[in-house]
Protein backbone atom coordinates (compact mmCIF):
# COMPACT_ATOMS: atom_id res chain seq x y z
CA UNK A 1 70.58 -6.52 -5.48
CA UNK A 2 68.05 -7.61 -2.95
CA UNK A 3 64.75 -9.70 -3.16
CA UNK A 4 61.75 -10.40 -1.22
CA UNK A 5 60.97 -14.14 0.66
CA UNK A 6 58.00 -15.16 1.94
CA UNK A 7 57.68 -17.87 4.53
CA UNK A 8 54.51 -19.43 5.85
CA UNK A 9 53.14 -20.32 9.19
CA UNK A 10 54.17 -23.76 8.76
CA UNK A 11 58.03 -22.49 8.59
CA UNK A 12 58.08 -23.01 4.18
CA UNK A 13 59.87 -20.23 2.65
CA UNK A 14 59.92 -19.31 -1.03
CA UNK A 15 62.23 -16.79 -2.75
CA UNK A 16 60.04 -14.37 -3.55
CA UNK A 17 56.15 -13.55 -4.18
CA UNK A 18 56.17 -14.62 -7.80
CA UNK A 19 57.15 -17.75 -7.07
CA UNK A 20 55.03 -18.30 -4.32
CA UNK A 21 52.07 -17.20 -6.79
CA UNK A 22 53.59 -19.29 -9.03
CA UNK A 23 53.50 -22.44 -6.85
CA UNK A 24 50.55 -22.26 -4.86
CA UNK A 25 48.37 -20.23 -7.75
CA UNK A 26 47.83 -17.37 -6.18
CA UNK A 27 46.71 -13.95 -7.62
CA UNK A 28 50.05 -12.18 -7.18
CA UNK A 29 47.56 -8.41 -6.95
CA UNK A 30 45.64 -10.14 -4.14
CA UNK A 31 48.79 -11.47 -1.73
CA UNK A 32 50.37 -7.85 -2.32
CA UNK A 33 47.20 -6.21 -1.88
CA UNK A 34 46.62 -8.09 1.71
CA UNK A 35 50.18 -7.91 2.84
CA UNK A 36 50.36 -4.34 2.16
CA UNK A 37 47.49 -4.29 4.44
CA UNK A 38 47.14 -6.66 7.15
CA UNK A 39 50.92 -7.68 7.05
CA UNK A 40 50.41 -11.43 5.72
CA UNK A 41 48.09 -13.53 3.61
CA UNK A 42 46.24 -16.26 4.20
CA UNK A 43 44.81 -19.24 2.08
CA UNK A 44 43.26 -22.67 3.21
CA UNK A 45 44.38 -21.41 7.11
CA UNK A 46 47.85 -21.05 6.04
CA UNK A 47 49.44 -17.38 6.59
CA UNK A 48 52.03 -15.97 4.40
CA UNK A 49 54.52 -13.09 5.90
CA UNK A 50 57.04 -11.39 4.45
CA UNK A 51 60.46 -12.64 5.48
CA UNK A 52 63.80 -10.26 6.25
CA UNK A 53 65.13 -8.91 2.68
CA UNK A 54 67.69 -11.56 1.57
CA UNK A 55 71.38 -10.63 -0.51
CA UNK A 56 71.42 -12.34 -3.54
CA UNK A 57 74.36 -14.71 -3.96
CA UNK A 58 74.89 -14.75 0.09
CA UNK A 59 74.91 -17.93 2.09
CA UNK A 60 73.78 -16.12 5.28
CA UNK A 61 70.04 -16.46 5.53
CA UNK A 62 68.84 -13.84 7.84
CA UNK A 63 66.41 -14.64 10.63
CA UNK A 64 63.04 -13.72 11.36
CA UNK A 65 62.52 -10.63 13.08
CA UNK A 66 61.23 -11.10 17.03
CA UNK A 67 57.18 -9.58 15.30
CA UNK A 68 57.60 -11.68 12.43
CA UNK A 69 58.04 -14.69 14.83
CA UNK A 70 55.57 -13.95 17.15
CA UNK A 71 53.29 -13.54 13.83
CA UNK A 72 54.17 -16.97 12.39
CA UNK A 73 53.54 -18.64 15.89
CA UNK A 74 50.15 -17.40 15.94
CA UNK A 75 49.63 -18.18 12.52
CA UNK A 76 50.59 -21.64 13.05
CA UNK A 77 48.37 -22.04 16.21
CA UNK A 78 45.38 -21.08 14.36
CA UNK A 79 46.51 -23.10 11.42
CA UNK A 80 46.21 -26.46 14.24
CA UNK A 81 42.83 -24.99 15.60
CA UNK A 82 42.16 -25.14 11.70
CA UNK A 83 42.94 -28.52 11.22
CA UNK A 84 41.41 -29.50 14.72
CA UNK A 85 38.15 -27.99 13.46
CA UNK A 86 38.07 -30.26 10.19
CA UNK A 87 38.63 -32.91 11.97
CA UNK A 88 35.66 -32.47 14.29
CA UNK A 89 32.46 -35.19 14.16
CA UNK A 90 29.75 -33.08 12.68
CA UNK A 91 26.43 -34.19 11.30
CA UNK A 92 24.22 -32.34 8.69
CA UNK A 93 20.50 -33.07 9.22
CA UNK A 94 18.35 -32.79 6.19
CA UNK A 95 15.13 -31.15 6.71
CA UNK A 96 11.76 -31.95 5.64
CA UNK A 97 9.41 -29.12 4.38
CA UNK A 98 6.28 -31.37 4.65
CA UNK A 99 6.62 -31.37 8.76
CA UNK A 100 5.48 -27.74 8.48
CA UNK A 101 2.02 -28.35 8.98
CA UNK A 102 -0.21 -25.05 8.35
CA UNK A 103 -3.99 -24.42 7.88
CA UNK A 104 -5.48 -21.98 5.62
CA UNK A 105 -5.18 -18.20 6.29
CA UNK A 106 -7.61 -15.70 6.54
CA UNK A 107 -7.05 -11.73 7.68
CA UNK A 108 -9.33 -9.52 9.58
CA UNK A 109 -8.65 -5.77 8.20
CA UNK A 110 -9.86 -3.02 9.80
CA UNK A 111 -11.57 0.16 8.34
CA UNK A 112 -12.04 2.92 10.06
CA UNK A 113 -12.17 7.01 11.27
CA UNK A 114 -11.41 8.34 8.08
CA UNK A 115 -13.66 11.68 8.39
CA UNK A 116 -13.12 11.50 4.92
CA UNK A 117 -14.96 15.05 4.61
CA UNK A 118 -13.21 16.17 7.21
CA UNK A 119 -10.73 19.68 7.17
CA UNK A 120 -7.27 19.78 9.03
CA UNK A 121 -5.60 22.58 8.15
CA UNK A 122 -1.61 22.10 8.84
CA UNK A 123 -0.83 25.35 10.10
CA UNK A 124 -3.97 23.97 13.11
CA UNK A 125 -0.95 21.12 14.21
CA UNK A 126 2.15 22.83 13.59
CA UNK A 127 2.85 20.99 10.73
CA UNK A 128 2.13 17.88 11.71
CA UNK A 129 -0.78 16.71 9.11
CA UNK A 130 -3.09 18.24 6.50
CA UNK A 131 -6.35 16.51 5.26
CA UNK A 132 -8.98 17.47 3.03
CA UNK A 133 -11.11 15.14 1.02
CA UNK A 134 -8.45 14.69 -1.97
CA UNK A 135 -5.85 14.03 0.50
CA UNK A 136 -8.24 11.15 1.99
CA UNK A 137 -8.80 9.82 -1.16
CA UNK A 138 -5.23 9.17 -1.92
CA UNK A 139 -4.83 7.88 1.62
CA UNK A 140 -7.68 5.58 0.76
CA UNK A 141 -6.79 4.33 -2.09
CA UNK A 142 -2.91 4.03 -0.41
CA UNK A 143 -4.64 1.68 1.93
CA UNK A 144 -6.54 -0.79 0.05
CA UNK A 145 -3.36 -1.42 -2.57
CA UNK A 146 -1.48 -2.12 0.82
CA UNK A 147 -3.90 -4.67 1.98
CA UNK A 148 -3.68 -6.04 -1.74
CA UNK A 149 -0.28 -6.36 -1.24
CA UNK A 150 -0.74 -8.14 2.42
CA UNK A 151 -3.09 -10.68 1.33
CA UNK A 152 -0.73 -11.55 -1.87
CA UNK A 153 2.07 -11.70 0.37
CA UNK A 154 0.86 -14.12 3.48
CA UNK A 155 -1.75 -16.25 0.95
CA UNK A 156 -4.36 -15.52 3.06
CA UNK A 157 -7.62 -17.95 1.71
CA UNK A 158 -10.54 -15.78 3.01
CA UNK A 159 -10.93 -11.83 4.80
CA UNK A 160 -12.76 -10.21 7.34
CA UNK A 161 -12.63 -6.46 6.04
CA UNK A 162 -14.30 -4.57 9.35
CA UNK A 163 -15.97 -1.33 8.87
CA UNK A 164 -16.10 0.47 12.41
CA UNK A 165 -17.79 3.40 11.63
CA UNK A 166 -16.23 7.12 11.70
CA UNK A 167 -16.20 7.08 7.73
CA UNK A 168 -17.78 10.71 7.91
CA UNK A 169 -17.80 13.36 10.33
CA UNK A 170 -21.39 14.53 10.19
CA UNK A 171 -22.25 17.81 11.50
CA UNK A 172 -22.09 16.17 15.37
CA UNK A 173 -19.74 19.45 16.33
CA UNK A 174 -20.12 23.28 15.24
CA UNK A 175 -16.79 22.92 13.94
CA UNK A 176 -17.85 19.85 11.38
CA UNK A 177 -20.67 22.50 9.99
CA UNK A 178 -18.17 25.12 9.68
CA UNK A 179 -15.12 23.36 8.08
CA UNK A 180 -16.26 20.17 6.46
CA UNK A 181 -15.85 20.22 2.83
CA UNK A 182 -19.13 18.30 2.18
CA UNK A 183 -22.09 17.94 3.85
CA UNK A 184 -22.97 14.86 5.41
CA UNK A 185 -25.28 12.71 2.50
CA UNK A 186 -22.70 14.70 -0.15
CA UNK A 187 -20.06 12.68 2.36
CA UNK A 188 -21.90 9.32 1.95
CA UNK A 189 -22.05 8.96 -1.71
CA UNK A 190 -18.16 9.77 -1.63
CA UNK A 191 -17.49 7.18 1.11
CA UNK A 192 -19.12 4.59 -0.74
CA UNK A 193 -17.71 5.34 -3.92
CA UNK A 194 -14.88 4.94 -2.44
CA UNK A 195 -15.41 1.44 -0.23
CA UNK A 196 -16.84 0.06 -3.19
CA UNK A 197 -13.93 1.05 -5.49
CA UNK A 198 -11.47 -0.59 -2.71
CA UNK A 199 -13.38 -3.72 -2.55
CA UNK A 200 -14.03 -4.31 -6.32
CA UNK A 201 -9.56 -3.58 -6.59
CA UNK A 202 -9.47 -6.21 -4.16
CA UNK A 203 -11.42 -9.16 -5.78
CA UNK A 204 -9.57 -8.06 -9.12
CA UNK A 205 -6.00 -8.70 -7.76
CA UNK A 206 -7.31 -11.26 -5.25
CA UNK A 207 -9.54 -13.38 -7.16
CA UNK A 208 -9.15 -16.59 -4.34
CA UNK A 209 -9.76 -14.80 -1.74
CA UNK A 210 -13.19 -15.01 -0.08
CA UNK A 211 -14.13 -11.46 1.24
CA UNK A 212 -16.45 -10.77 4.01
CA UNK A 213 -17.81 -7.47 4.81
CA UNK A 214 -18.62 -5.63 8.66
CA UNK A 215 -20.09 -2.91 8.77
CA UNK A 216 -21.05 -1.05 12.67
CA UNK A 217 -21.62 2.81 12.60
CA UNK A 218 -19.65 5.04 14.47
CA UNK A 219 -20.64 8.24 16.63
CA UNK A 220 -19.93 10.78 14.36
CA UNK A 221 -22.42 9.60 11.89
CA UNK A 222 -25.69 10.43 13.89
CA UNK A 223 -27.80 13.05 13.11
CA UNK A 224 -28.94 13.46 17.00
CA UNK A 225 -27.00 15.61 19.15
CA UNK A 226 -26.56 12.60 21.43
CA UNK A 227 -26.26 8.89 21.08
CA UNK A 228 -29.21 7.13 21.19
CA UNK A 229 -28.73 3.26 21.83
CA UNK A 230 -32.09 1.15 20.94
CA UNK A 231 -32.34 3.01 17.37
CA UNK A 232 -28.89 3.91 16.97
CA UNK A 233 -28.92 2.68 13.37
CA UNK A 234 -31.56 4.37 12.15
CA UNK A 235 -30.20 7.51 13.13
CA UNK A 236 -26.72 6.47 11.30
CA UNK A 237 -25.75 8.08 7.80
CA UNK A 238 -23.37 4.78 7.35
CA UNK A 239 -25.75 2.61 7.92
CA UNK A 240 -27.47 3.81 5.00
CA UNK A 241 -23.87 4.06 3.32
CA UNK A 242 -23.35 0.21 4.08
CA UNK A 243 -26.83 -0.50 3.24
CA UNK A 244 -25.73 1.03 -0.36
CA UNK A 245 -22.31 -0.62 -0.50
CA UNK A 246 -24.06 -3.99 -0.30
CA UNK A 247 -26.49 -3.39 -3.03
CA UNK A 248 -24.04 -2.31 -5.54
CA UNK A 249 -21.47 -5.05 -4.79
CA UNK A 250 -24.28 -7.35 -5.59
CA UNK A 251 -25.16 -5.30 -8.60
CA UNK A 252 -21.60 -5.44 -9.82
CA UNK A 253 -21.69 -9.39 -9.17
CA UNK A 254 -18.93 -9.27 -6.44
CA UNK A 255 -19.17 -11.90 -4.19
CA UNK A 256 -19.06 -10.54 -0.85
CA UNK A 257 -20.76 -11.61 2.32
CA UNK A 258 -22.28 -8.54 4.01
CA UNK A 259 -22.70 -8.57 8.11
CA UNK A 260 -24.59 -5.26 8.58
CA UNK A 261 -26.07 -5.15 11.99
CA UNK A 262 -28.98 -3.02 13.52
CA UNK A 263 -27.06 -3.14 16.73
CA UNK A 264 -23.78 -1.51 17.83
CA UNK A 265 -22.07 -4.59 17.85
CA UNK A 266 -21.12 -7.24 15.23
CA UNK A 267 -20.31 -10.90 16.12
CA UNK A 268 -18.32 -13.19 13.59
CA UNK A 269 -18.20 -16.85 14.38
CA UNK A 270 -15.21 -18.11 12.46
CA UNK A 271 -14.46 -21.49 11.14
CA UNK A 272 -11.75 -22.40 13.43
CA UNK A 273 -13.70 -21.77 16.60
CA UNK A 274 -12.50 -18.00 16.87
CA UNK A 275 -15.50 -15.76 18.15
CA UNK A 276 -14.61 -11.91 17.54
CA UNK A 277 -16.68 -8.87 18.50
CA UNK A 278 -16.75 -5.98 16.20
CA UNK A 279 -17.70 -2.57 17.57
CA UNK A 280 -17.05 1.31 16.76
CA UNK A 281 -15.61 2.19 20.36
CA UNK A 282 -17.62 5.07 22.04
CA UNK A 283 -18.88 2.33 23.85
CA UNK A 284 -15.16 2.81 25.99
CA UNK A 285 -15.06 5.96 28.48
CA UNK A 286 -11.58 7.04 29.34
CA UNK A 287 -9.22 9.89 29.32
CA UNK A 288 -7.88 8.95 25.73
CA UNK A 289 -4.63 7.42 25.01
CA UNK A 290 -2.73 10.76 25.93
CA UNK A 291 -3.48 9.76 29.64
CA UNK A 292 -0.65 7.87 31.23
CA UNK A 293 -2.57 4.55 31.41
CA UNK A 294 -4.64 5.02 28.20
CA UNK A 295 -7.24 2.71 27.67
CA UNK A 296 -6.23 0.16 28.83
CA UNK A 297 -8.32 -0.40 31.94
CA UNK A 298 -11.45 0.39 30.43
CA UNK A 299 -10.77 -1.52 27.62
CA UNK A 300 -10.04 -5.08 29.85
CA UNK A 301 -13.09 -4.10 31.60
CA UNK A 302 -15.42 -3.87 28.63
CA UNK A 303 -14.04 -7.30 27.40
CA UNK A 304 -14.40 -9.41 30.40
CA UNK A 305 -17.79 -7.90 31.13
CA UNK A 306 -18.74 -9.01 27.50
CA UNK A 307 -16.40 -11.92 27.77
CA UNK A 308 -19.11 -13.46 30.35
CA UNK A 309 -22.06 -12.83 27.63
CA UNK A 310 -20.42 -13.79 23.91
CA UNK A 311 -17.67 -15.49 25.21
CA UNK A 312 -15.75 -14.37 22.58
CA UNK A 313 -11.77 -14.47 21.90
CA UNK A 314 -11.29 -11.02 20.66
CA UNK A 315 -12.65 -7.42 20.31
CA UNK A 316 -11.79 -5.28 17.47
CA UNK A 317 -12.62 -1.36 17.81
CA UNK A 318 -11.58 2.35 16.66
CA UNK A 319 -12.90 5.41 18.20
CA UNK A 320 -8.98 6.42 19.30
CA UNK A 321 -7.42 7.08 16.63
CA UNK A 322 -4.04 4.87 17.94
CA UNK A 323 -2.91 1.19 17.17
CA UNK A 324 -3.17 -0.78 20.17
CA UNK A 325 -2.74 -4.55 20.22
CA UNK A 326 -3.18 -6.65 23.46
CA UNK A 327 -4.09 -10.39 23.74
CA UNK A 328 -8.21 -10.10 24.13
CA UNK A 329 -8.44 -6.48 22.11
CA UNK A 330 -7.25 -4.65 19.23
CA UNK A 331 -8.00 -1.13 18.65
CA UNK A 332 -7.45 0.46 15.15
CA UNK A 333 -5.50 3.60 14.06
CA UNK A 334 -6.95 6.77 11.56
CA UNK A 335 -7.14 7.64 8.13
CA UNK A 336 -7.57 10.87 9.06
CA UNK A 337 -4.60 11.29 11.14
CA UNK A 338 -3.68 14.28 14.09
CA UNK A 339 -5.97 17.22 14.40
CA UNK A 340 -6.15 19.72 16.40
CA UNK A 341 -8.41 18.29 19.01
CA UNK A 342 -5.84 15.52 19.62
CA UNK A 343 -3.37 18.25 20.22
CA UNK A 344 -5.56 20.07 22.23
CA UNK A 345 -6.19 17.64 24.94
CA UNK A 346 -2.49 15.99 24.59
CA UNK A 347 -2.70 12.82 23.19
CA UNK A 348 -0.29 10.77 21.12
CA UNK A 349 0.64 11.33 17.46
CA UNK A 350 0.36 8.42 15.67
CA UNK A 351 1.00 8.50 11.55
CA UNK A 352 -2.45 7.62 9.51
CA UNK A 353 -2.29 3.81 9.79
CA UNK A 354 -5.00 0.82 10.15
CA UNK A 355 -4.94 -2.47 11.64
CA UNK A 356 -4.25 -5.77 9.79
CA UNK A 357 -4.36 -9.07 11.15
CA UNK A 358 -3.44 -13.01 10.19
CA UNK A 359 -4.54 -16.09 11.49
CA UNK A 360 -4.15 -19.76 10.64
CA UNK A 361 -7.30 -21.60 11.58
CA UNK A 362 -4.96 -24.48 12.99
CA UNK A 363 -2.55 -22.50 14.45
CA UNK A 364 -4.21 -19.26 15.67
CA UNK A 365 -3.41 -15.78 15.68
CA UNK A 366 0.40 -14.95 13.67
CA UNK A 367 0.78 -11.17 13.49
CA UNK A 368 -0.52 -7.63 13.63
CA UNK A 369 0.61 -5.30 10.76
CA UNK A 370 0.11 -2.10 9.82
CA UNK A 371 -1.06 -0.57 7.49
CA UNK A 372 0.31 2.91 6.36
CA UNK A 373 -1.95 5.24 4.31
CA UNK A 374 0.20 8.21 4.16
């Protein structure tokens, strides 16, 4: 009859499993289990191999195979290191939570080219997107539960929701007349229906958070065939969309500041210090992001050159339809997503996404998020 020893790495052997398990406590399942399948098992930095089969009733005690000592030496060396390690001077410092020292929060979110009218049939981009004024709806209403969920998330005190125009299409383009599923005033009272709807979910789920609203107009709202600068607003559908979102917020008693300015530009003096510039982004002539330097250039440009007049920190724009975040600018994304003018002249694909932003008015800027509305 033959049994099974065991001997450790610290040169104890026992006459079988059982009565190692027995002696040390060991599940007898788990030491099988792991010398089945590493070849030993180890407990507390101790290894456990299985020693040459032994005769029952013999005096001769066979010895360890030339593996099984090579095993048990390195067993025993990391057994020392072990030890070596326990012995080591180490000191736990305890941590306090009140040396975090934070300000309040507040977000800037941005709002912007949704065409919301607006027709992109999929089989115009390969696939790639399909809109239609139920489809920006949902995307709509994806977006503002998102920034719910943002502001819930980083306890953000106050926000800076940014409206930079582009919430219609118009009739700028033959194309617009042709394929637009509303006209353009049918197009306002569904944008602001819509705004308002997003704003009055937010003060529901966010009742401590103070909202501010911006609100520039874009170029596709116009009803001139060209941009006209000194009276741009009063040639702006969303202007008179904004001009209606702030009377029915006050209506409905939500307390929201409006910023709704006559120019093409907004400026926000915040608390902290921070001085941002608000804008739609026609204002930036370039090649498109599709061009192998982008925007970029123009975009520095147009900030120092207003950098010297507002002296402000930041500008915040749309216009490209792309998320691009650099230290003195932040362009938006699209609601509306790729069409088949943006395949058309090359330029990126980007998935229907908007800008979010969080600041801590003693420590400054933290993050840029998106936010996806598809």
């Amino acid at each position: 009859m033959k049994i099974i020893k065991v001997i450790d790495s610290k040169g104890n052997v026992y006459d079988s499993i059982r009565c190692l398990c027995r002696e040390k406590k060991f599940s007898k399942t788990s030491v099988l289990r792991n010398i089945n399948k590493r070849g030993f098992y180890i407990s507390d930095g101790v290894k456990y191999f299985i020693l040459n089969e032994m005769e029952i009733g013999s005096d001769i005690v066979k010895e360890a195979t030339p593996i099984e000592k090579e095993n048990i030496a390195t067993a025993d060396q990391e057994y020392q290191n072990y030890l070596s390690a326990k012995k080591t001077n180490f000191e736990y410092f305890k941590f306090d939570s009140q040396c975090l020292k934070t300000g309040e929060k507040y977000a800037i979110a941005l709002f912007s080219d949704a065409h919301i009218e607006e027709t992109v049939h999929k089989e115009s981009v390969l696939g790639l997107n399909e809109y239609n004024t139920n489809v920006a709806k949902y995307r709509i209403e994806r977006y503002f539960v998102g920034l719910s969920e943002c502001l819930k998330k980083d306890n953000v005190n106050s926000l800076v929701f940014a409206c930079l125009g582009d919430i219609i299409s118009g009739f700028i383009h033959d194309s617009l007349q042709q394929e637009n599923g509303m006209t353009p005033p049918e197009a306002v009272l569904f944008g602001q229906s819509l705004i308002v709807s997003g704003l009055k979910y937010l003060t529901i789920q966010n009742p401590n958070v103070g909202i501010s609203f911006i609100g520039v107009y874009g170029n596709h709202s116009r009803v001139t065939k060209k941009i006209q600068y000194d009276n741009g607003f009063k040639l702006s559908y969303e202007y008179i969309m904004y001009q209606n979102i702030k009377s029915i917020c006050e209506l409905s008693g939500m307390n929201i500041q409006f910023n709704l300015p006559q120019s093409e530009i907004a400026l926000l003096d915040m608390p902290d210090g921070n001085r941002f510039l608000f804008f739609h982004g026609y204002q930036i002539k370039s090649g498109g992001t599709g061009t192998v330097c982008g925007i970029y250039p123009s975009l520095n440009r147009l900030s120092m050159k207003w950098d010297k007049i507002f002296k402000q920190n930041k500008i915040y724009l749309g216009h490209f339809h792309n998320i691009i975040s650099i230290p003195n600018a932040t362009v938006n994304g699209s609601i509306i997503g790729y069409n088949a003018f943006a395949m058309s002249n090359g330029m990126a694909f980007e998935e229907p996404a908007q800008v979010y932003e969080l600041y801590d008015d003693k420590i400054g800027y933290l993050l840029t998020r998106k936010i996806y509305c598809k």
